[in-house]
Protein backbone atom coordinates (compact mmCIF):
# COMPACT_ATOMS: atom_id res chain seq x y z
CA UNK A 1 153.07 122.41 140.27
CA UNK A 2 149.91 125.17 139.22
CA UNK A 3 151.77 125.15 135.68
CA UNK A 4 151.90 121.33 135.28
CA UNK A 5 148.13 121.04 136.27
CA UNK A 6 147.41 124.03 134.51
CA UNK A 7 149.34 122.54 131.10
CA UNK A 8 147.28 119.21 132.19
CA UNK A 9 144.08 120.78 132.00
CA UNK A 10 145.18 122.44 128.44
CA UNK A 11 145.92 119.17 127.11
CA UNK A 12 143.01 117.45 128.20
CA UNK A 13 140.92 120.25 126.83
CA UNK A 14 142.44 120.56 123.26
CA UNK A 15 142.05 116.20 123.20
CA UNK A 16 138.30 116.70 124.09
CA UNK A 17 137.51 119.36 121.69
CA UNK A 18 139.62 117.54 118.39
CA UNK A 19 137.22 114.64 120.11
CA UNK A 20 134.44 116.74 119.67
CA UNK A 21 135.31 117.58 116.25
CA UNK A 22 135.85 114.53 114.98
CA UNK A 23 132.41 112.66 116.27
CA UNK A 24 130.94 115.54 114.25
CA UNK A 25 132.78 114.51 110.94
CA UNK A 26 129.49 113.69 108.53
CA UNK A 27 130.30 111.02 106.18
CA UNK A 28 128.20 108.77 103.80
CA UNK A 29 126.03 106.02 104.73
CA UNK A 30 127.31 102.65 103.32
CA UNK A 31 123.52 101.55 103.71
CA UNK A 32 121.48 105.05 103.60
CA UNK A 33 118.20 105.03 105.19
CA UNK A 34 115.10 105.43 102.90
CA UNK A 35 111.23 105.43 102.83
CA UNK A 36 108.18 104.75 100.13
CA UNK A 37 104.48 105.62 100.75
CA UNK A 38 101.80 105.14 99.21
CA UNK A 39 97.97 105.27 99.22
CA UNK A 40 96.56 102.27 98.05
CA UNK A 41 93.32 103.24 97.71
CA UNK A 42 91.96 104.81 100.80
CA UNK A 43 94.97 103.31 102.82
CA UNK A 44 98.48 104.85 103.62
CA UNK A 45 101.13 102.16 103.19
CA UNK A 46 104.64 103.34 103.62
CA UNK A 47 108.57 101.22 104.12
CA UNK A 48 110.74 101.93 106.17
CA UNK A 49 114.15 100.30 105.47
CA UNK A 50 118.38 100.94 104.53
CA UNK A 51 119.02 100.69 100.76
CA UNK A 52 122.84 98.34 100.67
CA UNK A 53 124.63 98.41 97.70
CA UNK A 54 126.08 95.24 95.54
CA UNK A 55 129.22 96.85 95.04
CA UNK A 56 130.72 94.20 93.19
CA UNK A 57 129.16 91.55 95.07
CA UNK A 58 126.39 88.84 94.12
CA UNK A 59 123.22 89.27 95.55
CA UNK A 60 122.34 85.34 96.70
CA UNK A 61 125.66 84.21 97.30
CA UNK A 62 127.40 87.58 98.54
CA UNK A 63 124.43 89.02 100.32
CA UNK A 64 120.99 88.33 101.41
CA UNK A 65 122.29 84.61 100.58
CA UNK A 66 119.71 82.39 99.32
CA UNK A 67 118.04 80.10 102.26
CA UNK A 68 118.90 82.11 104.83
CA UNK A 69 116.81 84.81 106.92
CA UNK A 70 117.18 88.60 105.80
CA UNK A 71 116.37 91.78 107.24
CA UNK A 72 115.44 92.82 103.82
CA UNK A 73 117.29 95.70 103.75
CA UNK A 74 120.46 96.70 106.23
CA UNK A 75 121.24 98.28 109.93
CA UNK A 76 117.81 98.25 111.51
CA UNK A 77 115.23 96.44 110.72
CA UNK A 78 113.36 97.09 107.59
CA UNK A 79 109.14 98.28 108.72
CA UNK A 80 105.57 98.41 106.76
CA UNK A 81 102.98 100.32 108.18
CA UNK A 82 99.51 100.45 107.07
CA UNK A 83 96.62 102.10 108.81
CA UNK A 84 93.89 99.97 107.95
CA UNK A 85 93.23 95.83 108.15
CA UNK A 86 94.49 94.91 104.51
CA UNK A 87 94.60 91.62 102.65
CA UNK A 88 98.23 90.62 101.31
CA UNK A 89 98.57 87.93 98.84
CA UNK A 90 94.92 86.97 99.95
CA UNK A 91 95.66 86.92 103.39
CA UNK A 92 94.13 89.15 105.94
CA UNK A 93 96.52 91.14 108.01
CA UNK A 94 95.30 93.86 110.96
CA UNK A 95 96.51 97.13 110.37
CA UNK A 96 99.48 97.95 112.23
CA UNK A 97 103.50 98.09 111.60
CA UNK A 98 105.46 94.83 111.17
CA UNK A 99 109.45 94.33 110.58
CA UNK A 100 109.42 93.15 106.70
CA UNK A 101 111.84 90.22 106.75
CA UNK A 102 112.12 87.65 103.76
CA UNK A 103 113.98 84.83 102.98
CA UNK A 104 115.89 84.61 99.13
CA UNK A 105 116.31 81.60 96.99
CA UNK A 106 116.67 81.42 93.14
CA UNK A 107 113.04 79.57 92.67
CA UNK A 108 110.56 81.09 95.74
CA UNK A 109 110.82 83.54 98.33
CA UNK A 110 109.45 83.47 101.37
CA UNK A 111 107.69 86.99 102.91
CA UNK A 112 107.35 87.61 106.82
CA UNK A 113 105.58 90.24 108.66
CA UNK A 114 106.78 89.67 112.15
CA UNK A 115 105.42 91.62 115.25
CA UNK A 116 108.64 92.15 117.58
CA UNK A 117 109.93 95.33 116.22
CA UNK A 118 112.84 94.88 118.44
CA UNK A 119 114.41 92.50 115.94
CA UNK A 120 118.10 93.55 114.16
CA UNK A 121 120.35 91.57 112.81
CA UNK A 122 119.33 88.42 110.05
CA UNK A 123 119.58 85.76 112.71
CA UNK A 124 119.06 87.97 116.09
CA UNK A 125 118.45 85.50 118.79
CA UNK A 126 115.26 87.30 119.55
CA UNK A 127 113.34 85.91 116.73
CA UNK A 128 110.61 83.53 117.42
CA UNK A 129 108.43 82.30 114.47
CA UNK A 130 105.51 82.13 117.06
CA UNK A 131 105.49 85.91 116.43
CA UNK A 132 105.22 85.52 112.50
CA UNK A 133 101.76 87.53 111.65
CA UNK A 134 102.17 86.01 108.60
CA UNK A 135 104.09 84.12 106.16
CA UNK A 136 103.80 83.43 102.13
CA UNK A 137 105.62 82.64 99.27
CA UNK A 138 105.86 84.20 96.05
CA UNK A 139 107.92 82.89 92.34
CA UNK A 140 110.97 85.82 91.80
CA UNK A 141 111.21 87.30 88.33
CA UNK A 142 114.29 87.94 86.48
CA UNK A 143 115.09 91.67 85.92
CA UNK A 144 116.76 92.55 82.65
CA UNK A 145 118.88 95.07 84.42
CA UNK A 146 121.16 95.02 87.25
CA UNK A 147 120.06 96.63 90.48
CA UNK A 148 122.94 98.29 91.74
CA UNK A 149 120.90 99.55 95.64
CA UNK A 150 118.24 97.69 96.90
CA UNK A 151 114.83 99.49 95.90
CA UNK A 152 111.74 99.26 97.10
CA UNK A 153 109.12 100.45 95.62
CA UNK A 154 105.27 100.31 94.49
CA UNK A 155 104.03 99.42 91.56
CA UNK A 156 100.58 98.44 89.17
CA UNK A 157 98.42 100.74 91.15
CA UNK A 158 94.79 100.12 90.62
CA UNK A 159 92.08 101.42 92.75
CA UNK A 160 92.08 98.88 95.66
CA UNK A 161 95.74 97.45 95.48
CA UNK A 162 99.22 97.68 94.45
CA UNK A 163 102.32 95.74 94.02
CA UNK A 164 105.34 95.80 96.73
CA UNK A 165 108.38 95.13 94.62
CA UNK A 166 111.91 94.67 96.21
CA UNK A 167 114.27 94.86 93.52
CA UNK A 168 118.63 93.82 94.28
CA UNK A 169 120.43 92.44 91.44
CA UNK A 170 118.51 90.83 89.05
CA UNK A 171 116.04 90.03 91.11
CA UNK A 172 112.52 90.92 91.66
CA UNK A 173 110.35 89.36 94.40
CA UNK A 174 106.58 90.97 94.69
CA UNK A 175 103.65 90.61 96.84
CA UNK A 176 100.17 92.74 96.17
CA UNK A 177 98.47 94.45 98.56
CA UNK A 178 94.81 95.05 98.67
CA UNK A 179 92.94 97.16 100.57
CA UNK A 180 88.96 97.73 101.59
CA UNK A 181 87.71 100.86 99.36
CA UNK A 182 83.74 99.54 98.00
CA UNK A 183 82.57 99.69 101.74
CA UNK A 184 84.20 103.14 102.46
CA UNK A 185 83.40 104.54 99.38
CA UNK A 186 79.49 103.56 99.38
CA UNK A 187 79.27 104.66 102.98
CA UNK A 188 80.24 107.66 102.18
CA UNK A 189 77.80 108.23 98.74
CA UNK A 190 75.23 106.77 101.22
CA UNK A 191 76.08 109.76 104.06
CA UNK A 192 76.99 112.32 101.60
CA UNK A 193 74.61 112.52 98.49
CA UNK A 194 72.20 109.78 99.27
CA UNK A 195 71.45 111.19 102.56
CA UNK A 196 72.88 114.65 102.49
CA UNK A 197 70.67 117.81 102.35
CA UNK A 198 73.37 120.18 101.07
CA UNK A 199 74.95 118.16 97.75
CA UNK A 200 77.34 119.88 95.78
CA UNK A 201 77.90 119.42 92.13
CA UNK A 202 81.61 117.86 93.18
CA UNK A 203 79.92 115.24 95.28
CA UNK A 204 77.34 114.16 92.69
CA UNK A 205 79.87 113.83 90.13
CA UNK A 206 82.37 112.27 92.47
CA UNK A 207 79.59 109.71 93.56
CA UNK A 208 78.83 108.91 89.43
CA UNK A 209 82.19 108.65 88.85
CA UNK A 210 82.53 105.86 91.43
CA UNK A 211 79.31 104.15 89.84
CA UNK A 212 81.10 104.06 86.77
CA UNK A 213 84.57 103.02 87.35
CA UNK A 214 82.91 100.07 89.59
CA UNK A 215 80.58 99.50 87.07
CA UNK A 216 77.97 99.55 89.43
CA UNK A 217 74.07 101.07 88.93
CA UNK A 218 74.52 103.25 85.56
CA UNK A 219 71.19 104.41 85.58
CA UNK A 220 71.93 105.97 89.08
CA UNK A 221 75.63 107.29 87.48
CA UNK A 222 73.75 108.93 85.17
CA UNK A 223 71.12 111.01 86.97
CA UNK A 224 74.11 112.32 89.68
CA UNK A 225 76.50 113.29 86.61
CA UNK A 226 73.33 114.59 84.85
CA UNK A 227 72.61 116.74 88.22
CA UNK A 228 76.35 117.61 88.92
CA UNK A 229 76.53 119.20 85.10
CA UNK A 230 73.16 120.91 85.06
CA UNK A 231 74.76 122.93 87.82
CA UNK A 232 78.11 123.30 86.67
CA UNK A 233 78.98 121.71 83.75
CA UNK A 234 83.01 120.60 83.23
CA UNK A 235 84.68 118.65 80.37
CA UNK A 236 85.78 116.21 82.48
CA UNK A 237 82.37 115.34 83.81
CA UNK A 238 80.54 115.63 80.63
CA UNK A 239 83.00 112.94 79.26
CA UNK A 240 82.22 110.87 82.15
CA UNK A 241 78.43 111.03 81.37
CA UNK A 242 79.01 110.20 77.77
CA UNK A 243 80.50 107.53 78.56
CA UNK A 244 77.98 106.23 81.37
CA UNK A 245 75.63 106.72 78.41
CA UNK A 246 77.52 104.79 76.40
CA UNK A 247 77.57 102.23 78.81
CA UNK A 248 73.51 102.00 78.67
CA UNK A 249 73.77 101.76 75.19
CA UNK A 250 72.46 105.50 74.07
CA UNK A 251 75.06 106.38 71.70
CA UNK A 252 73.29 108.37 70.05
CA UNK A 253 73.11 110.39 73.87
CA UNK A 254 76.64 109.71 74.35
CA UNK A 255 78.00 110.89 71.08
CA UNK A 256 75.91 114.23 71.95
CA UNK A 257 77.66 114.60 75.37
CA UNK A 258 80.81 113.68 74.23
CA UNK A 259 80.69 117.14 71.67
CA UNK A 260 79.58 119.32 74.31
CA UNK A 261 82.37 118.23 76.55
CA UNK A 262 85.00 118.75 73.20
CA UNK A 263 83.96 122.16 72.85
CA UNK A 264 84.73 122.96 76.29
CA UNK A 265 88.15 121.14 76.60
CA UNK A 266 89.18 123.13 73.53
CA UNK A 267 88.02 126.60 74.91
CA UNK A 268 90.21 125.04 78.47
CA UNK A 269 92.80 124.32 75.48
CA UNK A 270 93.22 120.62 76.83
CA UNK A 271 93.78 118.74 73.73
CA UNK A 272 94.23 115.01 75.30
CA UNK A 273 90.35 115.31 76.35
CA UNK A 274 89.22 116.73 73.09
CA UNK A 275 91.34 113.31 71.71
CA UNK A 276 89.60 111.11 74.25
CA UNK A 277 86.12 112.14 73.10
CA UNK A 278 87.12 111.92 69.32
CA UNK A 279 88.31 108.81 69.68
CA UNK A 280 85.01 107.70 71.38
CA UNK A 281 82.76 109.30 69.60
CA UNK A 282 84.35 106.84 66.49
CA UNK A 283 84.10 104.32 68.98
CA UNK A 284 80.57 104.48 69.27
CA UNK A 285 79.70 105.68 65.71
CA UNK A 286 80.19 101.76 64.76
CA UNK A 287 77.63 101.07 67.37
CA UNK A 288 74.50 102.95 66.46
């Protein structure tokens, strides 16, 4: 009788360790989970979702089948974060995370940001539209090339926005996002180098170059850049002021600028800004 339960205990042993064993087997995800972030502008945007593959299927009729509700992705559902309010496709949206959810057809999409994070499957019983944060629709493009795993990724990055593109098949549905940067930006010159006692030649040049690239007071731009390379003068920064020159109309000024800051991008032997400031300098040789 000791042997029996003794050889029971044995058995049982040797079935829960192959058990063991085999719930530790690692294979491949069918749908591997992935994530994208980005800063657009001063705000971190990032995806959460599970990348499906076609695999010989048609994306429409196969999967994610036009007119119905999708997840957007596979397993759980897919998320976009963003810690700031933003504006999507013109429409305000608080920051926050939301379950990304979307709904295919051949001649509009429609987007969702819904707030119950608890959602899963396409057509979980838990959805209620009341909990939409927002919906809009936006005109799918053709993709010359198949999409083998759905992608998502950002795209046409410009200093206050960027494109969300979800890419399966040959299709490619995008919304842009667009985020606050003027207000955070000038609040900062305004703190920092407007108001600040101890200005470094980094801030007054990083202040300038805002002014600039927002086109905003050149005349300020100028007198910061001016300041930031009296102290320590920089290639990059001396084209900068050539071309804020440029932009008040002193070429003559500009075109000076523009050779000091070639003769120290060659002695930094960076030949793309000694090509930038040659090809200005041309630029504003017609204009004097």
């Amino acid at each position: 009788m000791k042997k029996t339960l003794i050889g029971l205990a044995f058995s049982a042993a040797m079935l829960l360790g192959t058990s063991t064993v085999q719930a530790q087997i690692e294979i491949p995800a069918a749908s591997p989970a992935a994530s994208v972030t980005q800063k657009v502008g001063l705000t971190d945007v990032s995806i959460s979702y599970s990348r499906p593959s076609l695999k010989g299927r048609t994306f429409g009729k196969d999967v994610a089948n036009y007119g119905e509700m999708w997840r957007t992705g596979a397993n759980s559902p897919t998320l976009i974060k963003f810690n700031d309010d933003i504006t999507i496709q013109g429409n305000k949206v608080p920051a926050g995370e939301y379950v990304l959810m979307s709904i295919p057809a051949q001649n509009e999409w429609t987007i969702i940001l819904h707030k119950n994070k608890e959602l899963w499957g396409n057509n979980d019983a838990k959805y209620d539209k009341a909990n939409d944060q927002l919906r809009f629709t936006v005109k799918p493009q053709t993709n010359p090339r198949t999409i083998e795993s759905f992608t998502i990724n950002f795209a046409n990055l410009k200093n206050n926005s960027a494109d969300v593109e979800l890419l399966w098949g040959k299709e490619i549905a995008s919304f842009t996002i667009t985020t606050d940067v003027d207000s955070k930006v000038m609040a900062q010159i305004q703190e920092k180098v407007v108001n600040g006692k101890e200005i470094s030649p980094n801030m007054y040049a990083a202040a300038a170059s805002y002014y600039l690239s927002a086109n905003k007071d050149m005349k300020q731009a100028l007198e910061w850049m001016k300041k930031a390379n009296a102290k320590d003068a920089k290639f990059w920064n001396l084209h900068a002021q050539a071309k804020i020159q440029a932009n008040l109309k002193d070429y003559k000024g500009a075109i000076k600028t523009a050779e000091q800051s070639i003769e120290l991008a060659k002695k930094a032997n960076n030949p793309e800004y000694v090509r930038m400031n040659e090809q200005a300098i041309a630029e504003w040789k017609k204009m004097k």
